[in-house]
Protein backbone atom coordinates (compact mmCIF):
# COMPACT_ATOMS: atom_id res chain seq x y z
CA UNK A 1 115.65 105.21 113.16
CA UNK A 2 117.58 106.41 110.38
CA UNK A 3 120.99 104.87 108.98
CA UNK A 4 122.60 108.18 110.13
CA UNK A 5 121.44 108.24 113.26
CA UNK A 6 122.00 104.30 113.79
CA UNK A 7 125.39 104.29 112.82
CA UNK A 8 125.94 107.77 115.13
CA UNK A 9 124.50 105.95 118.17
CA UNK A 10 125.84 102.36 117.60
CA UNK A 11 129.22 101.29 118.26
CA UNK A 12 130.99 99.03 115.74
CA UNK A 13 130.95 96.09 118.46
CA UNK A 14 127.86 96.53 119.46
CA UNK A 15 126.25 96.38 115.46
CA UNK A 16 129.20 93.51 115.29
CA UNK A 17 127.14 91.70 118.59
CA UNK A 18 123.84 92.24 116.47
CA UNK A 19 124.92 90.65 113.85
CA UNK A 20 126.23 87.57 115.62
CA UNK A 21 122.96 87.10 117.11
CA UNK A 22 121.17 87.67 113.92
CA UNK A 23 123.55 84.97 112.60
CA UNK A 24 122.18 82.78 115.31
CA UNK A 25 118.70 83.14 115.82
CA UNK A 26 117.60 84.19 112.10
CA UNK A 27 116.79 87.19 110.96
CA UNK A 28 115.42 90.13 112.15
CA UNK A 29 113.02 92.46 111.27
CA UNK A 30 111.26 92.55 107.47
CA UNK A 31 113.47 89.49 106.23
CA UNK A 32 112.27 87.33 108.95
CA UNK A 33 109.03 88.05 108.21
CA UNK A 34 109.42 87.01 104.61
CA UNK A 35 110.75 83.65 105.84
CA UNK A 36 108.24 82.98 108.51
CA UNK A 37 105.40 83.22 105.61
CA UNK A 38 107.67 80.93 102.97
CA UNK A 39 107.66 78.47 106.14
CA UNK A 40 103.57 78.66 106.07
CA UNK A 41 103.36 78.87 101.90
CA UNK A 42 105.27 75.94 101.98
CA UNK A 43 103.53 73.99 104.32
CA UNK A 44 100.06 74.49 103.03
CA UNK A 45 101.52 73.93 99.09
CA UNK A 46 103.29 70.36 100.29
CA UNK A 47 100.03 69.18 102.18
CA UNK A 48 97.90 70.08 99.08
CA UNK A 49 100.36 68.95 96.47
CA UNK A 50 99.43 66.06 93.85
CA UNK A 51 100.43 62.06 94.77
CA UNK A 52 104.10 61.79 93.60
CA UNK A 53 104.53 65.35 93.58
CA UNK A 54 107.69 67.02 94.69
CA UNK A 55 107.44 68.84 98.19
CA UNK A 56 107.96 72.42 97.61
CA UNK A 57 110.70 74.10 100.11
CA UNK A 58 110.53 77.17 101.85
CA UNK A 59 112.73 78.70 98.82
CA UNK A 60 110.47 77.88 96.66
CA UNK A 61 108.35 81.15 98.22
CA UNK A 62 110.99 83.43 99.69
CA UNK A 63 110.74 86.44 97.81
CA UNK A 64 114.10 87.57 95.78
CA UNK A 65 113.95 90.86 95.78
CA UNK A 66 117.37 91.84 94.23
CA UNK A 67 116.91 89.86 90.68
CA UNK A 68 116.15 91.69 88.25
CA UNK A 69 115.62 90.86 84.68
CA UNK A 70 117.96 93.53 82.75
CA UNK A 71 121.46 93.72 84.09
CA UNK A 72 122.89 97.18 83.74
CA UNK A 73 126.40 98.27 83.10
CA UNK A 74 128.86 99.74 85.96
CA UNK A 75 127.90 103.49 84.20
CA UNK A 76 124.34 103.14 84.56
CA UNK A 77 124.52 102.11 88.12
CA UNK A 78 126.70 105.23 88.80
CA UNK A 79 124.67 107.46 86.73
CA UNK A 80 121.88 105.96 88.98
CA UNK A 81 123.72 106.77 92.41
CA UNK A 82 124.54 110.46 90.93
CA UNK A 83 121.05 110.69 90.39
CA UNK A 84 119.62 109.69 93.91
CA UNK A 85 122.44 111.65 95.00
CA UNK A 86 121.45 114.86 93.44
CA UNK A 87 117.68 114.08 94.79
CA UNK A 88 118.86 113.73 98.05
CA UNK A 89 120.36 117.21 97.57
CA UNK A 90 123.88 115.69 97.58
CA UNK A 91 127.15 117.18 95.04
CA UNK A 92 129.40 115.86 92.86
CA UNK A 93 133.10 116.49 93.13
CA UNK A 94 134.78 115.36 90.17
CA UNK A 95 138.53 115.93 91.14
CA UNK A 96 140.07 113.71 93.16
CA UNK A 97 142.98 114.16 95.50
C-alpha cells in the first residue's frame, strides 16, 4: 500500500493505536527484521569470540542506514527534494502567500 493511500484509509487514532503497539511489541515490518538478525549475528559472534574478549551486542550489527559520511548543507537537501519532486512530476511555486 502506498503512503497516499495509507494515510487516505487510516484514521489518525487508528495509525496513533499502531504505533503504541509498535512501541510495545517492537517493530514491525523491515526494521524488525533487521533486529531479529543483529539478535542471531550477535549470538553466533559472542559464542565464537576470543577468551577475555568483549561480548558483542546486538548494536554492534544493526544496520544504520541513515549515516552517511558527507553531511550536506540545508540547500543541497532542498535542491535534492526539488529534484525528486520534479521526477515525481511535482511543481514548484515560488511565491508564497
Amino acid at each position: 500500500m502506498t503512503v497516499r493511500r495509507l494515510l487516505a484509509e487510516t484514521g489518525s487514532a487508528e495509525l496513533a493505536e499502531w504505533m503504541a503497539y509498535e512501541r510495545l511489541t517492537g517493530p514491525l515490518g523491515g526494521a524488525r527484521g533487521d533486529v531479529q538478525a543483529a539478535l542471531v549475528a550477535s549470538v553466533i559472534a559472542s559464542v565464537n569470540r576470543g577468551k577475555g574478549q568483549r561480548a558483542p551486542t546486538v548494536a554492534d550489527f544493526m544496520p544504520r542506514w541513515d549515516r552517511t559520511k558527507v553531511r550536506k548543507s540545508p540547500q543541497e537537501l532542498f535542491r535534492m527534494a526539488q529534484m525528486a519532486n520534479a521526477a515525481l512530476g511535482g511543481g514548484f511555486n515560488s511565491t508564497t502567500p
